[in-house]
C-alpha atoms as a PDB file:
ATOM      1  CA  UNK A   1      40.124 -31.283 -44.538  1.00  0.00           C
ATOM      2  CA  UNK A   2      41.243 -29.299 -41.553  1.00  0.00           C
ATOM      3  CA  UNK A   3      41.683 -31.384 -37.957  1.00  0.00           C
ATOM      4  CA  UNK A   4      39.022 -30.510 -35.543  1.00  0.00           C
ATOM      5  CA  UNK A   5      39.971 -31.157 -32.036  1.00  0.00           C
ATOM      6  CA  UNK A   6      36.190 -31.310 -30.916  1.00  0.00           C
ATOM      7  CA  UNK A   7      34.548 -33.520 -33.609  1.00  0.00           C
ATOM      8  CA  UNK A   8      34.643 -37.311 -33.781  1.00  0.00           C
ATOM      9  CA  UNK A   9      35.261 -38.377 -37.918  1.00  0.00           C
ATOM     10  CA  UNK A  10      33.494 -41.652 -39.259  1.00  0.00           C
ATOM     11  CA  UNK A  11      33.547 -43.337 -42.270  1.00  0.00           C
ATOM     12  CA  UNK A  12      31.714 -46.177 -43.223  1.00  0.00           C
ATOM     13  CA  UNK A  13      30.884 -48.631 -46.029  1.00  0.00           C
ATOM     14  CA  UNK A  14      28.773 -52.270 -46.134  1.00  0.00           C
ATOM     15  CA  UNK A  15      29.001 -54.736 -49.387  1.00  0.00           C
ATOM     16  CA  UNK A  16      27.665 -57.686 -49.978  1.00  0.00           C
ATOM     17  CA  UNK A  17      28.925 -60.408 -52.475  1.00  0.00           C
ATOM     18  CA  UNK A  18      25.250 -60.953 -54.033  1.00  0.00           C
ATOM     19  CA  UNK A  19      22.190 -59.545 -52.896  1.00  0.00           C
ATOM     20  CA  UNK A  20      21.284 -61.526 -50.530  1.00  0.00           C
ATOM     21  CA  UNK A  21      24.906 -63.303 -50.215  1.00  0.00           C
ATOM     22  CA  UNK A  22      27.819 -63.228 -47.856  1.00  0.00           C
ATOM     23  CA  UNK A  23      28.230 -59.505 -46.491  1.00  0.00           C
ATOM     24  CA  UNK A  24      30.544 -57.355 -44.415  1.00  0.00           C
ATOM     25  CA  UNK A  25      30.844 -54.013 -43.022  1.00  0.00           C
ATOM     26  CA  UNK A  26      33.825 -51.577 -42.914  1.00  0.00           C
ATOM     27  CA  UNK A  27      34.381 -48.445 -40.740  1.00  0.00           C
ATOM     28  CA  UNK A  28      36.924 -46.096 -39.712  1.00  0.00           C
ATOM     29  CA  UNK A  29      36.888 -43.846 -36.582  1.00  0.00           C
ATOM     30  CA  UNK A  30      38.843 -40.802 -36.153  1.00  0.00           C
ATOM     31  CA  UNK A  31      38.539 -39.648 -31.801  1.00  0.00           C
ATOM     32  CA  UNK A  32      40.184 -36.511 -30.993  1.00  0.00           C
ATOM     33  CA  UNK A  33      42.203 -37.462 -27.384  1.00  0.00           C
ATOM     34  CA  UNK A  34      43.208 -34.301 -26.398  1.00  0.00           C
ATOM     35  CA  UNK A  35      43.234 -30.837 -27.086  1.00  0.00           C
ATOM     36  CA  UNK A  36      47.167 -30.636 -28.081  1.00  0.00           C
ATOM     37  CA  UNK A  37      45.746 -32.165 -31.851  1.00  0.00           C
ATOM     38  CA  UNK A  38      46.145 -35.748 -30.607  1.00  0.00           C
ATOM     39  CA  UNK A  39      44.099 -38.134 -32.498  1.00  0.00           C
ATOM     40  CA  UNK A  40      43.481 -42.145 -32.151  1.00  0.00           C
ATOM     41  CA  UNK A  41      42.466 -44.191 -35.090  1.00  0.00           C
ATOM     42  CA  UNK A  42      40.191 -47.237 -34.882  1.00  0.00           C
ATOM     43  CA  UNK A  43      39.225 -49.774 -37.311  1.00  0.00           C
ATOM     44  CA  UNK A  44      35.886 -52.006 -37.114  1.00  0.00           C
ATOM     45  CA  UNK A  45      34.648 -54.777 -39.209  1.00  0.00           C
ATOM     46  CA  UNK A  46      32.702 -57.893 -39.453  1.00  0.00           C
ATOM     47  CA  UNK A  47      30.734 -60.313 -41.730  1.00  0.00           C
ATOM     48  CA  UNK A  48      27.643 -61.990 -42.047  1.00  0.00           C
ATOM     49  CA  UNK A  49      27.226 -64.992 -43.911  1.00  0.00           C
ATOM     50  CA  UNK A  50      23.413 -64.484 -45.708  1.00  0.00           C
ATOM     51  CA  UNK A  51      22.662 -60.453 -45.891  1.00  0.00           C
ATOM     52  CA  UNK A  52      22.212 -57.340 -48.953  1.00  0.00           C
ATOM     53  CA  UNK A  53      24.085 -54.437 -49.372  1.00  0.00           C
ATOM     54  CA  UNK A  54      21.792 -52.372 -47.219  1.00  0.00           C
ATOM     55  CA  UNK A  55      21.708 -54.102 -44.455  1.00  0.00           C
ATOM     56  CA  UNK A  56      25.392 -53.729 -44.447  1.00  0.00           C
ATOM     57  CA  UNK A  57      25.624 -50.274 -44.842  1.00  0.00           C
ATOM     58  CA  UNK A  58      23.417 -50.063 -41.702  1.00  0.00           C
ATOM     59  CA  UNK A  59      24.915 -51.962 -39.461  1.00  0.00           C
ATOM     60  CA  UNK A  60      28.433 -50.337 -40.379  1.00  0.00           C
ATOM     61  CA  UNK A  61      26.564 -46.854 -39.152  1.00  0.00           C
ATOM     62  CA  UNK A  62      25.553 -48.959 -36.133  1.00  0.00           C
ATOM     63  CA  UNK A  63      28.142 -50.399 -35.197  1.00  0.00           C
ATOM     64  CA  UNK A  64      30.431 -47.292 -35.297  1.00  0.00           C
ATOM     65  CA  UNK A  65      27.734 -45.589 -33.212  1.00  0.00           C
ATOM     66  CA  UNK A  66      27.681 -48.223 -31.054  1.00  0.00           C
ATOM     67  CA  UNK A  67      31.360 -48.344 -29.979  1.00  0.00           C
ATOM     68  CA  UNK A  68      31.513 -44.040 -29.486  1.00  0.00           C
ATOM     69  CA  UNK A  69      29.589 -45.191 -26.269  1.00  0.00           C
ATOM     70  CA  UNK A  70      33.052 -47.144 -24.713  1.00  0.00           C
ATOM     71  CA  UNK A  71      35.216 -44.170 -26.128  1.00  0.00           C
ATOM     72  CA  UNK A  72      33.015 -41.582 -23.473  1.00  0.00           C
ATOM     73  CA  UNK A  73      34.135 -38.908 -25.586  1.00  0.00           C
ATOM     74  CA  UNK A  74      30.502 -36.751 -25.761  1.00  0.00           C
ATOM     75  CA  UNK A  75      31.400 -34.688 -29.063  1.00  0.00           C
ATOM     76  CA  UNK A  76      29.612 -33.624 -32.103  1.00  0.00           C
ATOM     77  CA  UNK A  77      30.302 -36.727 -34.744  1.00  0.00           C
ATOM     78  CA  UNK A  78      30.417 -36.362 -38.439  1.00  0.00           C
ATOM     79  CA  UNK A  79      29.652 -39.117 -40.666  1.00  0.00           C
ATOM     80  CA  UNK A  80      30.613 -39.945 -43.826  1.00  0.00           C
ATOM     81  CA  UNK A  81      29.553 -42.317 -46.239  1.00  0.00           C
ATOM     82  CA  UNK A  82      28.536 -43.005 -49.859  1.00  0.00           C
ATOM     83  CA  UNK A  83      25.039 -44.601 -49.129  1.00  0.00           C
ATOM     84  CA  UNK A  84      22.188 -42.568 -50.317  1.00  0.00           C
ATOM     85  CA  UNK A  85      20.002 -45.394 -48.783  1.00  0.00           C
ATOM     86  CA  UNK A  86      21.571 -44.477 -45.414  1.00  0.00           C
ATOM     87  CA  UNK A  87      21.680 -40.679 -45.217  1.00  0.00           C
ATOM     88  CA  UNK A  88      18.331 -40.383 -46.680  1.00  0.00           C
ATOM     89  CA  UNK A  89      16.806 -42.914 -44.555  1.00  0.00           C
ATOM     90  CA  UNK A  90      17.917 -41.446 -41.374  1.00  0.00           C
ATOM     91  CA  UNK A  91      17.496 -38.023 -42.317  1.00  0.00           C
ATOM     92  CA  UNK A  92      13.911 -38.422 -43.943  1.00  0.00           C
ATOM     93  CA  UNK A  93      12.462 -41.454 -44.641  1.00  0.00           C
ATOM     94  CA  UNK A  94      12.794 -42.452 -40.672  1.00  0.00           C
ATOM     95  CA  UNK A  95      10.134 -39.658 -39.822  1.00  0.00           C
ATOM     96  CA  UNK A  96       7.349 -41.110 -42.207  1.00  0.00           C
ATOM     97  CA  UNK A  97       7.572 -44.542 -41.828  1.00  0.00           C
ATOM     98  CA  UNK A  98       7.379 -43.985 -38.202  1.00  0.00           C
ATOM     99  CA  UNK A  99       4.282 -41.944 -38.775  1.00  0.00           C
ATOM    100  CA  UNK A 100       2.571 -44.792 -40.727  1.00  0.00           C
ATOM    101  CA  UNK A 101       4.000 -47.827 -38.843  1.00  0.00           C
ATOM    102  CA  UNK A 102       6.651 -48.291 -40.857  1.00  0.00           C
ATOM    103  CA  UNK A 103       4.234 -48.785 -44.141  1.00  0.00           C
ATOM    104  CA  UNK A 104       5.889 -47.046 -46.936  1.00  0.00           C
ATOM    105  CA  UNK A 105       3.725 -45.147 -49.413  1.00  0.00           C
ATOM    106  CA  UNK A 106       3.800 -48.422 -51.658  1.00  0.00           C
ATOM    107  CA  UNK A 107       1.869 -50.294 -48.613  1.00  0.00           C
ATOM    108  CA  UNK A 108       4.663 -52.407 -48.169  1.00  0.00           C
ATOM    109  CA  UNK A 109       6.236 -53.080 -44.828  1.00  0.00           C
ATOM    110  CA  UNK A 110       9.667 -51.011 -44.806  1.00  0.00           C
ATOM    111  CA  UNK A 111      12.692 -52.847 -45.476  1.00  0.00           C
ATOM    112  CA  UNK A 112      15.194 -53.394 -42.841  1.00  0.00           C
ATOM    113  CA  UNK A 113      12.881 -52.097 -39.812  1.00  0.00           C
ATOM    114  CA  UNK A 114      14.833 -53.663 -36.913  1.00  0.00           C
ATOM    115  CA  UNK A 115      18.155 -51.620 -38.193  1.00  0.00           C
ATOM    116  CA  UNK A 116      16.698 -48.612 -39.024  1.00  0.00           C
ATOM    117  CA  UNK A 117      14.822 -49.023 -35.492  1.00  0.00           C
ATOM    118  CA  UNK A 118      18.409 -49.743 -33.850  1.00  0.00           C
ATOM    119  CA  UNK A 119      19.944 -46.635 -35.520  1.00  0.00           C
ATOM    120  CA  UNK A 120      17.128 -44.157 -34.485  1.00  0.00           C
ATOM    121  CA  UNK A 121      17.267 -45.354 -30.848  1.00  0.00           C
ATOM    122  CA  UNK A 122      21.355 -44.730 -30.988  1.00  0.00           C
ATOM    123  CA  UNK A 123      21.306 -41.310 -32.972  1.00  0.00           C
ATOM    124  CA  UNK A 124      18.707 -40.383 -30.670  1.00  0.00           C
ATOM    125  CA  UNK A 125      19.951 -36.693 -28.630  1.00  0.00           C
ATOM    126  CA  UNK A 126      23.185 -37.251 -29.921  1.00  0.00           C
ATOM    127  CA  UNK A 127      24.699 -34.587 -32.489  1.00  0.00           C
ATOM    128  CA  UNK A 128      25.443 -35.869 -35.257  1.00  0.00           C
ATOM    129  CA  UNK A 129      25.983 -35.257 -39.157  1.00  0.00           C
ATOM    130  CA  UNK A 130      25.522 -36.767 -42.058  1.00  0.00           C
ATOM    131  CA  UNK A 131      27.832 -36.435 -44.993  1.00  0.00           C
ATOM    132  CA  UNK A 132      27.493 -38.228 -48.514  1.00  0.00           C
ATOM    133  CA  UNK A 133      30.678 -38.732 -50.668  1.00  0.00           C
ATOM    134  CA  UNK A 134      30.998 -40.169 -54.043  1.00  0.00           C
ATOM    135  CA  UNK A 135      32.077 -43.459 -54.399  1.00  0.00           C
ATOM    136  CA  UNK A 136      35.643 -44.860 -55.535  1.00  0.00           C
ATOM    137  CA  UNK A 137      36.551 -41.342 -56.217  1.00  0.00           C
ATOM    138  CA  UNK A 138      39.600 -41.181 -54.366  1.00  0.00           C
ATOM    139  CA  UNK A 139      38.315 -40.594 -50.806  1.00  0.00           C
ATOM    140  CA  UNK A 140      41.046 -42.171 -48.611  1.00  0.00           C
ATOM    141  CA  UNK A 141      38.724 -42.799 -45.721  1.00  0.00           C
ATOM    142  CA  UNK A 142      36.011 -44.194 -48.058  1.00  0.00           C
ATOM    143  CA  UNK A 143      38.301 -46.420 -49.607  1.00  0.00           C
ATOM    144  CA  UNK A 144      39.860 -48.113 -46.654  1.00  0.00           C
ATOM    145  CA  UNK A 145      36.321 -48.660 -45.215  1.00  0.00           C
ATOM    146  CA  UNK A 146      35.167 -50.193 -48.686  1.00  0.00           C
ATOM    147  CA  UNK A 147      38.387 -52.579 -48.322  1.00  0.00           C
ATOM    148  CA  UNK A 148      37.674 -53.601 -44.831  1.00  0.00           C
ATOM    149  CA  UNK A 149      34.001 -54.149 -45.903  1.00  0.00           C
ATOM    150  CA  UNK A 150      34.713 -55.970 -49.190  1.00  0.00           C
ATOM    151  CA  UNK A 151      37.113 -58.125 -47.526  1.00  0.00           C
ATOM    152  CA  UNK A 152      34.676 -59.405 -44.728  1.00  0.00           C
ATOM    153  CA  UNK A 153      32.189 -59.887 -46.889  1.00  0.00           C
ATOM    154  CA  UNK A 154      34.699 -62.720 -49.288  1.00  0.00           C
ATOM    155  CA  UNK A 155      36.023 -64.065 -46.093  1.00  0.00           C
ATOM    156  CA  UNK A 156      39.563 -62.383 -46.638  1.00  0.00           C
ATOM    157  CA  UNK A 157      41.628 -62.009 -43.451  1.00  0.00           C
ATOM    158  CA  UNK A 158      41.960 -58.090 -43.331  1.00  0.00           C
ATOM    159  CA  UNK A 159      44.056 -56.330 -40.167  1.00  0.00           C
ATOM    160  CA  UNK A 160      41.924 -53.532 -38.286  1.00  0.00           C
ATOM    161  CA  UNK A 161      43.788 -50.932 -36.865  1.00  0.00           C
ATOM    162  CA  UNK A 162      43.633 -49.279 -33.475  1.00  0.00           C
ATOM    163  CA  UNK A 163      46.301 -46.573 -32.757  1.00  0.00           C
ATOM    164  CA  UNK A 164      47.530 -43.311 -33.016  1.00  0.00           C
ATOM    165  CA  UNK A 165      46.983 -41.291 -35.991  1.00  0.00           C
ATOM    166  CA  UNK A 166      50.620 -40.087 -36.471  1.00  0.00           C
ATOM    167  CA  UNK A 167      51.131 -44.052 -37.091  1.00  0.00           C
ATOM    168  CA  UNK A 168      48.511 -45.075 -39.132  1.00  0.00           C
ATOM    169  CA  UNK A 169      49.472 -46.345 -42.592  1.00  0.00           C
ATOM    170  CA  UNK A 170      46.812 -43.901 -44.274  1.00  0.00           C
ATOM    171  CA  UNK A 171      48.618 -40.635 -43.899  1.00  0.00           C
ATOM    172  CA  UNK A 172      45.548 -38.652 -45.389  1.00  0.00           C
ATOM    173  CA  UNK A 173      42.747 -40.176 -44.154  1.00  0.00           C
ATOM    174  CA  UNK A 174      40.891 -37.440 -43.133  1.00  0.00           C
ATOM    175  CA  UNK A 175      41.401 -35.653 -46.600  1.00  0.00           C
ATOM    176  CA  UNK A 176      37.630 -35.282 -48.429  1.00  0.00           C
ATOM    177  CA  UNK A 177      38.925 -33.824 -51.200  1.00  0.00           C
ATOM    178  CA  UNK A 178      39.384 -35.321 -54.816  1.00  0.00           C
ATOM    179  CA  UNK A 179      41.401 -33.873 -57.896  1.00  0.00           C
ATOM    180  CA  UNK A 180      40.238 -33.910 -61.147  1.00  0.00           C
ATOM    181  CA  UNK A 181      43.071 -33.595 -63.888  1.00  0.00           C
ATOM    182  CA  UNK A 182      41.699 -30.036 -64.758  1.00  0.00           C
ATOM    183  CA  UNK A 183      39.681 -27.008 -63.747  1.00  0.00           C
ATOM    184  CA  UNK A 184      37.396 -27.373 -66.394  1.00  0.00           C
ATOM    185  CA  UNK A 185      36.283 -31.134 -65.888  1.00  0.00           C
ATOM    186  CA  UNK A 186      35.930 -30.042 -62.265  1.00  0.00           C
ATOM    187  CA  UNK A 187      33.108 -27.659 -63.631  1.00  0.00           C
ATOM    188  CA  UNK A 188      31.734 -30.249 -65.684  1.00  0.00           C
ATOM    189  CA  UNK A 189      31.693 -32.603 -62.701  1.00  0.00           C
ATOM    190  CA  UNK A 190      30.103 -30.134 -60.961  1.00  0.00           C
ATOM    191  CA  UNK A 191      27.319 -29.167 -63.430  1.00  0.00           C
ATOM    192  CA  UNK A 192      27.057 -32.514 -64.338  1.00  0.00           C
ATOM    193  CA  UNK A 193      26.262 -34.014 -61.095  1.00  0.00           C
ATOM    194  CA  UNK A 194      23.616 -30.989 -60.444  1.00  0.00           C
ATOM    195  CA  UNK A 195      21.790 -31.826 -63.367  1.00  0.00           C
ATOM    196  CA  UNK A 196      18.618 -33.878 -63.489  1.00  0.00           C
ATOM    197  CA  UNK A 197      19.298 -37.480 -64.232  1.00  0.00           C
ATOM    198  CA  UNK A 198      17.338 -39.150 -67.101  1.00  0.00           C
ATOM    199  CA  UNK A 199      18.174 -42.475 -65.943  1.00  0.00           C
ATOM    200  CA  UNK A 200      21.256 -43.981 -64.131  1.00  0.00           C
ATOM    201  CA  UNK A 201      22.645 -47.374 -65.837  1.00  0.00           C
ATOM    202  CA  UNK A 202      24.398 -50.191 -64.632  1.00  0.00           C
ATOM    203  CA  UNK A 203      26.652 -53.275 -65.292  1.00  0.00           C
ATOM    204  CA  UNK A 204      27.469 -56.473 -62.949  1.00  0.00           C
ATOM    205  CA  UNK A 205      28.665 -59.751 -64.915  1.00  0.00           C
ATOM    206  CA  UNK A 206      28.113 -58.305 -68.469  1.00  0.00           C
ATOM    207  CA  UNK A 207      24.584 -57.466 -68.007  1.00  0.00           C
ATOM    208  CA  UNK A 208      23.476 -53.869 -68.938  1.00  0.00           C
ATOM    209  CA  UNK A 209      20.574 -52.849 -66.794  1.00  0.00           C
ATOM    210  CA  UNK A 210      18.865 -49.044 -66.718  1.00  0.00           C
ATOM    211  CA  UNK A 211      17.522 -47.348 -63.085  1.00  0.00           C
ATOM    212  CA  UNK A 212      15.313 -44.506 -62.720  1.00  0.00           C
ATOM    213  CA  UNK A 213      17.101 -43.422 -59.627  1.00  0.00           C
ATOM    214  CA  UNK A 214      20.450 -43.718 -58.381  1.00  0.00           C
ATOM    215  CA  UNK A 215      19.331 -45.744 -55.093  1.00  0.00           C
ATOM    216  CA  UNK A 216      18.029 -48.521 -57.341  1.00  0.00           C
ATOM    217  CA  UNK A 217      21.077 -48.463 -59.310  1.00  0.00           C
ATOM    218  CA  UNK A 218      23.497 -48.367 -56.342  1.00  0.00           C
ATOM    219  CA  UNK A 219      21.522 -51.874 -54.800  1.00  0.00           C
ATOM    220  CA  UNK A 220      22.937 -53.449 -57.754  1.00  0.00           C
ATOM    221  CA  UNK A 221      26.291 -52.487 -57.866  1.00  0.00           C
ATOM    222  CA  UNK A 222      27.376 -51.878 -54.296  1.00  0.00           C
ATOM    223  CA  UNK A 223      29.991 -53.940 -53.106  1.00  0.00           C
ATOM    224  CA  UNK A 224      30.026 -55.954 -56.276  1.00  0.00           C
ATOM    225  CA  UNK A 225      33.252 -56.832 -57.996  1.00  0.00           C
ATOM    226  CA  UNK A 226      34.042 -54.981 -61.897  1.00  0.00           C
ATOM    227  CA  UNK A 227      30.872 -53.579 -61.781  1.00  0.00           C
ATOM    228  CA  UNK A 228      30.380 -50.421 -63.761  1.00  0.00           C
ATOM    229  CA  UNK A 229      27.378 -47.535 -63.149  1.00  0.00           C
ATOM    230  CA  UNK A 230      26.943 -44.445 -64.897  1.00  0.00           C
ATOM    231  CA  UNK A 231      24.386 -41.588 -64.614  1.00  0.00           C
ATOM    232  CA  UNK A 232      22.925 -40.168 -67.882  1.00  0.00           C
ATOM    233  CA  UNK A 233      21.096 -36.499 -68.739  1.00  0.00           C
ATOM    234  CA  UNK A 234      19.272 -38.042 -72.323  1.00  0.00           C
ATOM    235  CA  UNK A 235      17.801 -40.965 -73.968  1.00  0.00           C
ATOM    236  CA  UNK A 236      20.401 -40.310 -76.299  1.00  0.00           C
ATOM    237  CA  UNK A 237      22.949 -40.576 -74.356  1.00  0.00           C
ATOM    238  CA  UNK A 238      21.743 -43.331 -72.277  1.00  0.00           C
ATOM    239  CA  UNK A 239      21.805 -45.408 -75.573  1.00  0.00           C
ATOM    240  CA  UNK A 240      25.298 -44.646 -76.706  1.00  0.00           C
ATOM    241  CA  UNK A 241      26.980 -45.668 -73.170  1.00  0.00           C
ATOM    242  CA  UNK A 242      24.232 -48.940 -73.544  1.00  0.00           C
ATOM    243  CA  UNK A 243      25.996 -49.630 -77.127  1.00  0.00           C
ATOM    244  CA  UNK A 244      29.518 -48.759 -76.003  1.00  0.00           C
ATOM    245  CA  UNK A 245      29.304 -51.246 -72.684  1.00  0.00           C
ATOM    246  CA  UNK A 246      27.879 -54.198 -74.958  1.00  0.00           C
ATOM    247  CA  UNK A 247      31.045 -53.783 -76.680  1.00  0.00           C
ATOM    248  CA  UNK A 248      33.585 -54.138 -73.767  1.00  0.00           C
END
């Protein structure tokens, strides 16, 4: 990724350790300081003791948003994260639930109402994009927002940084890119992850479970340790990688 002197650069991450359990929330924010391609880095984090993955994720978008206002830089801001559940809501979901008083189609109350209310009043006039990026893929910035979020969440002592970017330990944090060990899997990747998915599986503590979407699957594994998740095109092949993880 290119430096851009006018655009504030966010990424963010929430886990949980059980869902409900013990959570935290990571982020990373990347403020342009000048316009000789100076750039500060600052970390955020914290924990709460009886939350879910979602909630997490939210209040990592929050809270980023949230400290912008001391920075007083007024800039377009680009967010990244790997929550579905996040970019979705904020981009779609928000607009109907509002419409129905936040009933969802299901004529359930919508979960997590007093975040998603908090984030709609902070995003509100500002300019800002959202970004989805796979997870565990390589994605510095992803990474070190998982770690800082992970470690919150089991009560691990983890030290945020706040600094200039020409010192921070994570020389390519602002790097979106990922390699693949050849041109060909890249196309596969690629085709692949355009495809419709027949069903998206997933494993936490040796327990094999199937999804119909990936938002349902990613509840279950976010944030929790060794698990394993895998999208699949047939029933076919959603059987094989069923026998193959009953094996491991």
């Amino acid at each position: 990724m290119d430096m851009e002197l006018n655009r504030i650069i966010i990424f963010t991450d929430g886990a949980s350790k059980g869902n409900p359990g013990p959570g935290g929330w990571g982020a990373v924010i990347i403020l342009p300081q000048n316009n000789d391609g100076e750039f500060e880095v600052q970390e955020l984090g914290g924990r709460e003791g009886h939350t879910t993955n979602n909630r997490m994720e939210l209040r990592a978008a929050i809270e980023a948003l949230t400290y912008l206002k001391t920075s007083n830089l007024k800039l377009p801001t680009l967010i990244y994260s790997d929550s579905s559940y996040l970019i979705n809501g904020i981009t779609k979901w928000v607009f109907g639930w509002q419409k129905k008083n936040w009933i969802t189609s299901q004529k359930e109350e919508v979960m997590n109402r007093d975040l998603w209310e908090k984030l709609i009043e902070i995003v509100s006039g500002k300019d800002i994009k959202w970004e989805y990026i796979g997870g565990h893929i390589g994605i510095a910035g992803n990474n070190r927002a998982d770690i800082i979020a992970t470690s919150f969440a089991e009560g691990a002592s983890v030290n945020l940084y706040k600094g200039m970017l020409e010192k921070y330990p994570i020389k390519n944090i602002l790097d979106t890119t990922y390699d693949e060990s050849s041109k060909g899997k890249k196309k596969e990747s690629r085709d692949r992850s355009k495809s419709k998915a027949y069903s998206y599986i997933s494993m936490v503590d040796g327990i094999v479970q199937t999804h119909s979407t990936w938002a349902e699957c990613e509840v279950r594994v976010k944030g929790k340790s060794g698990a394993k998740f895998k999208k699949t095109l047939s029933l076919e092949e959603e059987g094989k990688i069923i026998e193959d993880w009953k094996k491991l």
